[in-house]
C-alpha atoms as a PDB file:
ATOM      1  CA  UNK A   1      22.002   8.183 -15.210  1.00  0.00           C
ATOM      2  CA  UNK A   2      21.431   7.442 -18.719  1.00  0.00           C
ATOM      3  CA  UNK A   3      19.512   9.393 -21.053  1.00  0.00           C
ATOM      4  CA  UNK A   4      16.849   5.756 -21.368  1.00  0.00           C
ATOM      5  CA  UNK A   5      16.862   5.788 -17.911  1.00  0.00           C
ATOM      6  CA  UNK A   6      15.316   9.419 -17.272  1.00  0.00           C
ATOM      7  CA  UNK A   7      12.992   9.527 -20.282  1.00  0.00           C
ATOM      8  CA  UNK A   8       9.324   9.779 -19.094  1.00  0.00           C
ATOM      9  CA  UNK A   9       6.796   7.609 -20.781  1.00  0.00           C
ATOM     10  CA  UNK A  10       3.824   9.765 -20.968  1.00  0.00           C
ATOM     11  CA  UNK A  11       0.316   8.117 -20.247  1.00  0.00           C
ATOM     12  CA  UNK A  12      -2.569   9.254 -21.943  1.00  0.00           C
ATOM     13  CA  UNK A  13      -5.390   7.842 -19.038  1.00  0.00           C
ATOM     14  CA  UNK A  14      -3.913   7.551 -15.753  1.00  0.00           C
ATOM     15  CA  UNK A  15      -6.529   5.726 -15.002  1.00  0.00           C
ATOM     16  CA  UNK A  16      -6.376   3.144 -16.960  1.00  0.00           C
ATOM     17  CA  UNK A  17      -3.241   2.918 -16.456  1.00  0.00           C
ATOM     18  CA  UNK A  18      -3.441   1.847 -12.911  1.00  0.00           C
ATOM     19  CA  UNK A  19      -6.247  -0.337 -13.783  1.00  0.00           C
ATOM     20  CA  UNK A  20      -3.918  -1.996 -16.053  1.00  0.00           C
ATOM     21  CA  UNK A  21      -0.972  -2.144 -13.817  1.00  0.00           C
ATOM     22  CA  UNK A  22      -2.839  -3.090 -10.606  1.00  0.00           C
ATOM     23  CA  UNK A  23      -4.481  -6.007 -12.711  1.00  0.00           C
ATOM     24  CA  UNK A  24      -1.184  -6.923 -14.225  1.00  0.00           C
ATOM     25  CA  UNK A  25       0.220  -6.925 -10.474  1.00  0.00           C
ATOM     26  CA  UNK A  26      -2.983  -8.808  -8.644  1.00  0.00           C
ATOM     27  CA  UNK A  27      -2.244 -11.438 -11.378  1.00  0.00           C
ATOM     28  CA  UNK A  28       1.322 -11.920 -10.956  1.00  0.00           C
ATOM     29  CA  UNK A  29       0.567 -12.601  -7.433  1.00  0.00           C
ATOM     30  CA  UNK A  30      -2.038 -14.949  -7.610  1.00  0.00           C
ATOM     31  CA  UNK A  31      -4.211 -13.094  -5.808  1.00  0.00           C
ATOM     32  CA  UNK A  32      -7.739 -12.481  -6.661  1.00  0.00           C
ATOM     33  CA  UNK A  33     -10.309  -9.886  -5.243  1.00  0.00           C
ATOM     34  CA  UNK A  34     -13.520  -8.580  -6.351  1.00  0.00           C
ATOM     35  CA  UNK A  35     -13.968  -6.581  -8.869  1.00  0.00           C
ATOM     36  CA  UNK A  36     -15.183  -3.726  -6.886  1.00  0.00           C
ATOM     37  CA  UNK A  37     -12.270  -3.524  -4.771  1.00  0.00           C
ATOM     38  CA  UNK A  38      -9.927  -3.268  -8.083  1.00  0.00           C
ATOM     39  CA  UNK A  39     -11.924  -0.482  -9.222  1.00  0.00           C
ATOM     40  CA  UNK A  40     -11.775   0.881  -5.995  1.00  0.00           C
ATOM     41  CA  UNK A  41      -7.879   0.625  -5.473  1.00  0.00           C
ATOM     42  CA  UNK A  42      -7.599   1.713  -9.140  1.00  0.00           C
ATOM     43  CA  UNK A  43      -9.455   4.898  -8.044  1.00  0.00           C
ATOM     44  CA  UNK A  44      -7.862   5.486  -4.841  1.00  0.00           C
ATOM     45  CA  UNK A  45      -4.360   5.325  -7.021  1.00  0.00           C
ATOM     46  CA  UNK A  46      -6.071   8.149  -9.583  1.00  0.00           C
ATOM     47  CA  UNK A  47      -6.786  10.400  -6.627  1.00  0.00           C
ATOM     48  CA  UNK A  48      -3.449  10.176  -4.863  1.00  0.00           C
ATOM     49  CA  UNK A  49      -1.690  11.132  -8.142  1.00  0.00           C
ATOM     50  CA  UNK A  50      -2.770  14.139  -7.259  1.00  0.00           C
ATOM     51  CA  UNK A  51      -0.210  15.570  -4.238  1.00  0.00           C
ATOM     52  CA  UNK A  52      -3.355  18.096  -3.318  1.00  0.00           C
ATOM     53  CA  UNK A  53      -5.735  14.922  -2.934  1.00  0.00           C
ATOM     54  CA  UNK A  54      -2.681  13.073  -0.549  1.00  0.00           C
ATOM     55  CA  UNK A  55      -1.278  15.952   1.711  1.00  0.00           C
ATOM     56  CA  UNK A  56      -3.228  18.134   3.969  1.00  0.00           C
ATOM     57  CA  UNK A  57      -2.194  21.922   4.401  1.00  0.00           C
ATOM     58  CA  UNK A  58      -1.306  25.376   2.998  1.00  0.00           C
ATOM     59  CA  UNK A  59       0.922  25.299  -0.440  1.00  0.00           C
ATOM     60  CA  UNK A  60       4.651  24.918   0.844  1.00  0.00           C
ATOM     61  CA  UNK A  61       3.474  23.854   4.363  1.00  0.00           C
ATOM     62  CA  UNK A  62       1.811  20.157   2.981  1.00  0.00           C
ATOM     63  CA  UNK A  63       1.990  17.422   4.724  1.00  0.00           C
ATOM     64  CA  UNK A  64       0.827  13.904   5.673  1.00  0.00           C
ATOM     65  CA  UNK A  65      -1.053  13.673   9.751  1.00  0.00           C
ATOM     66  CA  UNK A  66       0.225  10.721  11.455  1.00  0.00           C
ATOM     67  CA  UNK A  67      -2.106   7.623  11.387  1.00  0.00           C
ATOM     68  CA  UNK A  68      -2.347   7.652  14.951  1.00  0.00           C
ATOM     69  CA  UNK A  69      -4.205  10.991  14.666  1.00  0.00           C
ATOM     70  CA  UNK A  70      -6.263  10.393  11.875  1.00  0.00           C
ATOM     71  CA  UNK A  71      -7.797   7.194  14.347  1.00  0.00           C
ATOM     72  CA  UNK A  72      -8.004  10.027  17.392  1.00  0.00           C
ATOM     73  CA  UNK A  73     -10.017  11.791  15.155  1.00  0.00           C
ATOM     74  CA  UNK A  74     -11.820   8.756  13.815  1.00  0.00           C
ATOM     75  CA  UNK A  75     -12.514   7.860  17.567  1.00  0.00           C
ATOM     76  CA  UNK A  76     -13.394  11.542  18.639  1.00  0.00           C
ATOM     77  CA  UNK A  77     -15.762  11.928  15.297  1.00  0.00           C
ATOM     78  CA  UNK A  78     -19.201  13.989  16.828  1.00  0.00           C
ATOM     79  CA  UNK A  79     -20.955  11.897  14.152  1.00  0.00           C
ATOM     80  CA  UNK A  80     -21.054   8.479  12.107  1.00  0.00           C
ATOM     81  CA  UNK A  81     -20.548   9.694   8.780  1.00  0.00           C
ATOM     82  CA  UNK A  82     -17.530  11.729   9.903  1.00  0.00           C
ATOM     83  CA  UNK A  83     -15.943   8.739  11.459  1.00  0.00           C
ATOM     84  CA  UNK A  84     -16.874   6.524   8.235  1.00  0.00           C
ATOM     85  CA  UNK A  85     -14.709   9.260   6.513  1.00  0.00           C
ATOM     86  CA  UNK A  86     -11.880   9.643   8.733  1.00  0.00           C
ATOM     87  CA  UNK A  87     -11.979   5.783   8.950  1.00  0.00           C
ATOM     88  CA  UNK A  88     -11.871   5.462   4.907  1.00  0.00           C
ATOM     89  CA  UNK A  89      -8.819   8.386   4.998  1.00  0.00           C
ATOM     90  CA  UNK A  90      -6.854   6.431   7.671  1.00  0.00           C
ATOM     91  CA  UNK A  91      -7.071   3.173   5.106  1.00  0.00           C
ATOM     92  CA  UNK A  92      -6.551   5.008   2.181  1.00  0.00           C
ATOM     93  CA  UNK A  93      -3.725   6.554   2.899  1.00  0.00           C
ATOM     94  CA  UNK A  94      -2.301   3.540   4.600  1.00  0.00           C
ATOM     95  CA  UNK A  95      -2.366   1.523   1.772  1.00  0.00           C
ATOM     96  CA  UNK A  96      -1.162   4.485  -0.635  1.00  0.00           C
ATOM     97  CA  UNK A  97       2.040   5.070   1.662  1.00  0.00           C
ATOM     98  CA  UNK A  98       2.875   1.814   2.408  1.00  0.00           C
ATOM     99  CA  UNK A  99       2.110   0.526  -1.488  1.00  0.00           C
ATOM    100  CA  UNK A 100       3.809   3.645  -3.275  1.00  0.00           C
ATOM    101  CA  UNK A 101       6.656   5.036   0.062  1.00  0.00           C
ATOM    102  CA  UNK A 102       7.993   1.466   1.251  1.00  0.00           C
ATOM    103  CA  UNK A 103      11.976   2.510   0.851  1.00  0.00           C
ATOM    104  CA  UNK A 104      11.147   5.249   2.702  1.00  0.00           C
ATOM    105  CA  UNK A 105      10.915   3.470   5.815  1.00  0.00           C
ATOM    106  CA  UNK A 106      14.157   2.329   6.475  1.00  0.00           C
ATOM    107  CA  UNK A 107      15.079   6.162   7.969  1.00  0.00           C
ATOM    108  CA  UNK A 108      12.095   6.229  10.446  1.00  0.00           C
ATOM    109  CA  UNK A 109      11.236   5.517  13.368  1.00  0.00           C
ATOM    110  CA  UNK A 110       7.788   4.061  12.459  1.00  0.00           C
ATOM    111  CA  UNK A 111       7.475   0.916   9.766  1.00  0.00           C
ATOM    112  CA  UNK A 112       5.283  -0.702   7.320  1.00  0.00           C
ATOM    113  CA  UNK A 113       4.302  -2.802   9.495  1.00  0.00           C
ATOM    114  CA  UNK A 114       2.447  -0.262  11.415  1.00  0.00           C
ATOM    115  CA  UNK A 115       1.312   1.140   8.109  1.00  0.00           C
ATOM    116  CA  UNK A 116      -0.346  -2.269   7.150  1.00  0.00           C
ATOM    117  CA  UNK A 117      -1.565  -2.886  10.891  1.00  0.00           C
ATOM    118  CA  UNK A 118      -3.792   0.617  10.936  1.00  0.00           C
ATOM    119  CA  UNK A 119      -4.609   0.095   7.473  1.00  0.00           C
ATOM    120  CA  UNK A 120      -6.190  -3.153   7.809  1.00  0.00           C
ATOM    121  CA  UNK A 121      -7.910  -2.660  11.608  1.00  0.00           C
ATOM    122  CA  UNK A 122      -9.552   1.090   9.780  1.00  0.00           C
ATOM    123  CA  UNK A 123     -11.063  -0.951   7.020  1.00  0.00           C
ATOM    124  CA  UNK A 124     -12.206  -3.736   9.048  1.00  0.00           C
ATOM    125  CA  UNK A 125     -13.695  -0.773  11.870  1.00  0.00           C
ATOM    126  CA  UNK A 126     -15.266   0.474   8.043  1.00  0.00           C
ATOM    127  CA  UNK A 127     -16.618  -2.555   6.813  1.00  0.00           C
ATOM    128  CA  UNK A 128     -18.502  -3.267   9.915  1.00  0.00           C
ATOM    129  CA  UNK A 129     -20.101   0.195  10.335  1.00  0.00           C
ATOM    130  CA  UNK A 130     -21.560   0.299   6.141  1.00  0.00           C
ATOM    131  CA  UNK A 131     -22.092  -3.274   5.479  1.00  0.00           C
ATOM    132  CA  UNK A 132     -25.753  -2.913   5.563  1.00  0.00           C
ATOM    133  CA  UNK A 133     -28.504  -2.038   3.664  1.00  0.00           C
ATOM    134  CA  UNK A 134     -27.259  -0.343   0.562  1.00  0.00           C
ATOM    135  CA  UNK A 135     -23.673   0.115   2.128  1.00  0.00           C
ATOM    136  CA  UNK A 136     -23.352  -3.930   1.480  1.00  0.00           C
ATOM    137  CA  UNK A 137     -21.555  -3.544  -1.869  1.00  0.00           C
ATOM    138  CA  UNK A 138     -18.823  -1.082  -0.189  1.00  0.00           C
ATOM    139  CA  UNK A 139     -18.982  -3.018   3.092  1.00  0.00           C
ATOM    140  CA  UNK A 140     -18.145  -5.950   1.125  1.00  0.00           C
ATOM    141  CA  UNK A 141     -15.033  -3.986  -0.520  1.00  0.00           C
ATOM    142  CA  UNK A 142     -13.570  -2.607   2.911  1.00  0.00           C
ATOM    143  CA  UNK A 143     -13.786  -5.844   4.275  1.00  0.00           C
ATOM    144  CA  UNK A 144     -12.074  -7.436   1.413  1.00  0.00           C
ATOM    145  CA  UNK A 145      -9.418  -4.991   1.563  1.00  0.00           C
ATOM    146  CA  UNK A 146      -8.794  -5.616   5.559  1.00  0.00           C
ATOM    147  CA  UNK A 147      -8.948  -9.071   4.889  1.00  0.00           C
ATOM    148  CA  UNK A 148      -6.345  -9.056   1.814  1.00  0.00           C
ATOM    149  CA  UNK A 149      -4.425  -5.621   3.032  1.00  0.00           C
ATOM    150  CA  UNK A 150      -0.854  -6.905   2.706  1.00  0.00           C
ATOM    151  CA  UNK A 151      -1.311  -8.505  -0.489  1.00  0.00           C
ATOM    152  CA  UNK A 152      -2.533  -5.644  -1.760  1.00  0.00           C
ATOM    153  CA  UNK A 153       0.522  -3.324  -0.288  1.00  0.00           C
ATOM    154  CA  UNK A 154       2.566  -5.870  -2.457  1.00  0.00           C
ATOM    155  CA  UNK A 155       0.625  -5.362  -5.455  1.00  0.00           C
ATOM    156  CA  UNK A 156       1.556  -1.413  -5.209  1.00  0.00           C
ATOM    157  CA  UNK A 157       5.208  -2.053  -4.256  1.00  0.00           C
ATOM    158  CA  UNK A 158       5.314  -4.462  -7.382  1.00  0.00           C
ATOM    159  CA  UNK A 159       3.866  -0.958  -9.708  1.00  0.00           C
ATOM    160  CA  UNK A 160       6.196   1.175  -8.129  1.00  0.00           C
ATOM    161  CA  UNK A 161       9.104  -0.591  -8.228  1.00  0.00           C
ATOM    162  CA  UNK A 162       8.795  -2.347 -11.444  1.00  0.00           C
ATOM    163  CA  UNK A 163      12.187  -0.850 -13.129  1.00  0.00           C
ATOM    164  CA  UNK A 164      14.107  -0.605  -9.880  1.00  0.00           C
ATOM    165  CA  UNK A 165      17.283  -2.312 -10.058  1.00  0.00           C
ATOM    166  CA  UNK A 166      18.143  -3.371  -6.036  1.00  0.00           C
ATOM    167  CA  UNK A 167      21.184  -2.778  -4.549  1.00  0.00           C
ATOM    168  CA  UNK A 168      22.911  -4.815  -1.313  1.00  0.00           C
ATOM    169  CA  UNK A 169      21.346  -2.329   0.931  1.00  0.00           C
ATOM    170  CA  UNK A 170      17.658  -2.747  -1.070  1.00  0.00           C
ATOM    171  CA  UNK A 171      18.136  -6.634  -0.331  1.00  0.00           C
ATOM    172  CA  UNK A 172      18.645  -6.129   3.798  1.00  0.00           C
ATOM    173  CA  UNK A 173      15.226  -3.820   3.755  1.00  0.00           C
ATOM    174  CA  UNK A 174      13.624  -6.830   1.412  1.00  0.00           C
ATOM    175  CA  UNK A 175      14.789  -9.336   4.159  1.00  0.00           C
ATOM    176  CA  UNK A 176      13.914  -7.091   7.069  1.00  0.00           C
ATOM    177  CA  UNK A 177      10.466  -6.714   5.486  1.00  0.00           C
ATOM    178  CA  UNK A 178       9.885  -9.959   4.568  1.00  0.00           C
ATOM    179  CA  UNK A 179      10.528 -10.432   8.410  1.00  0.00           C
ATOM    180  CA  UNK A 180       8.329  -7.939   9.258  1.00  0.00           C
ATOM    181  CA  UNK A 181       5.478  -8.804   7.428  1.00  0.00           C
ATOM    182  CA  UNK A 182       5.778 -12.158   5.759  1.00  0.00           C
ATOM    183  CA  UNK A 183       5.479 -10.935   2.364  1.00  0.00           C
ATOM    184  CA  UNK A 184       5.389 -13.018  -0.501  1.00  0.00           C
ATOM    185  CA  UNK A 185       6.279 -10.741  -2.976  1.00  0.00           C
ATOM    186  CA  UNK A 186       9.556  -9.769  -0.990  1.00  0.00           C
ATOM    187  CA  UNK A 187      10.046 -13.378  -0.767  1.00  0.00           C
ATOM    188  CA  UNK A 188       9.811 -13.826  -4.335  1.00  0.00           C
ATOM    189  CA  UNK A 189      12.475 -11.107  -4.689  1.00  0.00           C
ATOM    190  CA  UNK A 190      14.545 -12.665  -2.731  1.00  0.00           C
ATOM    191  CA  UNK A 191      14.326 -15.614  -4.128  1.00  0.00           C
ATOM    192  CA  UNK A 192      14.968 -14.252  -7.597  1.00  0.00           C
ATOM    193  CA  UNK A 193      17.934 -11.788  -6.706  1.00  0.00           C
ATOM    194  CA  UNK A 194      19.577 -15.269  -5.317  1.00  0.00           C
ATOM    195  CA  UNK A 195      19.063 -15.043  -1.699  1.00  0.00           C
ATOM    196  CA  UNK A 196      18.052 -17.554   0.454  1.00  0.00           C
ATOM    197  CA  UNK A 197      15.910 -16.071   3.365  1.00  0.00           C
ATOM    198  CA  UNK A 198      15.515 -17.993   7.114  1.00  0.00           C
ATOM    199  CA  UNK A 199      14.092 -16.646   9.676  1.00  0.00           C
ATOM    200  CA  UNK A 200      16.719 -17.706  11.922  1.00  0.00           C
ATOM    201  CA  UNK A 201      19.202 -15.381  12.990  1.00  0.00           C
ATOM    202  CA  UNK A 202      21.530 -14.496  10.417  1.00  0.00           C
ATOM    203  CA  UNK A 203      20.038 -16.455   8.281  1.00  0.00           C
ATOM    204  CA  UNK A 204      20.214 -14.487   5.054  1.00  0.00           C
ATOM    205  CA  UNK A 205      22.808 -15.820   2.629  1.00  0.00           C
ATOM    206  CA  UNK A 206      23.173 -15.439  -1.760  1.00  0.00           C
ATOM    207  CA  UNK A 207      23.316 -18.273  -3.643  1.00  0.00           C
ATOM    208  CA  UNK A 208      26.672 -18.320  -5.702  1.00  0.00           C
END
């Protein structure tokens, strides 16, 4: 690895930063939402850059619950506002992991496509139980982002992955993703790394 390659370009407002990049993304995409739910993404991203605000346990012992216990505990919540929050975790973290961890998935067991499926159905669950009364305004936000989840996932993966250079192996996961999910942004990739994607079997092929 070059010595270009490891320098760190240091950011003076992380921030606004991510409101930059996650604007910058969201218009590359052609996808437009609210701007409550960009400030609200932008603010979820300035959290999570903070591992203590992500992972859950003792220093050296952190670590991420599974989703489908962070909905038990949604589920089992003794009161509304507990569920609201466990709700709002499950989707934040969703999104986060899914947007920011999606090469990670090709060693486990459990996919994106699970990530994106909780994701959405906790923000939906969310938008239904605040979007009244002065809760309308957030309601409107969580229902946006159940509505528009995957797009948004590919607005993250398109931040994180920005400099990545794929290899053959990165264009299989983009494929298998793109089957997965349907996205348009690993289409696009595709596309622009000169492979034509099918969803017949087999049907993956570079142009030449």
């Amino acid at each position: 690895m070059s010595a270009d390659t490891e320098r760190v370009v240091p950011v003076a407002n992380l921030q606004e930063f991510f409101r930059d990049s996650l604007h910058g993304a969201l218009t590359r995409a052609h996808v437009a939402v609210e701007d409550q739910t960009e400030h609200y993404v932008v603010n979820l991203l300035t959290l999570f850059a903070r591992s203590e605000a992500l992972y859950e346990g003792s220093p050296g012992a952190v670590r991420l619950k599974p989703l489908v216990v962070m909905l038990c505990e949604a589920l089992e919540a003794p009161s509304e506002n507990e569920r609201q929050r466990a709700l709002q975790r499950l989707g934040d973290v969703s999104l986060f992991v899914a947007g920011f961890f999606a090469p990670s998935f090709a060693a486990r067991l459990i996919d994106i496509d699970y990530h994106i499926a909780m994701g959405g159905r906790a923000y939906g669950e969310l938008a239904h139980a605040v979007g009244r009364g002065r809760g309308r305004v957030l309601g409107a936000v969580f229902a946006e982002l159940s509505a528009k989840f995957q797009p948004m996932v590919d607005a993250l993966n398109d931040i994180s992955e920005t400099s990545c250079r794929h290899s053959d192996r990165d264009v299989l996961r983009l494929y298998e993703l793109w089957l997965k999910t349907g996205s348009a942004r690993c289409y696009s990739l595709l596309d622009r790394l000169g492979v034509c994607p099918t969803r017949e079997r087999g049907g993956i092929a570079r142009e030449h």
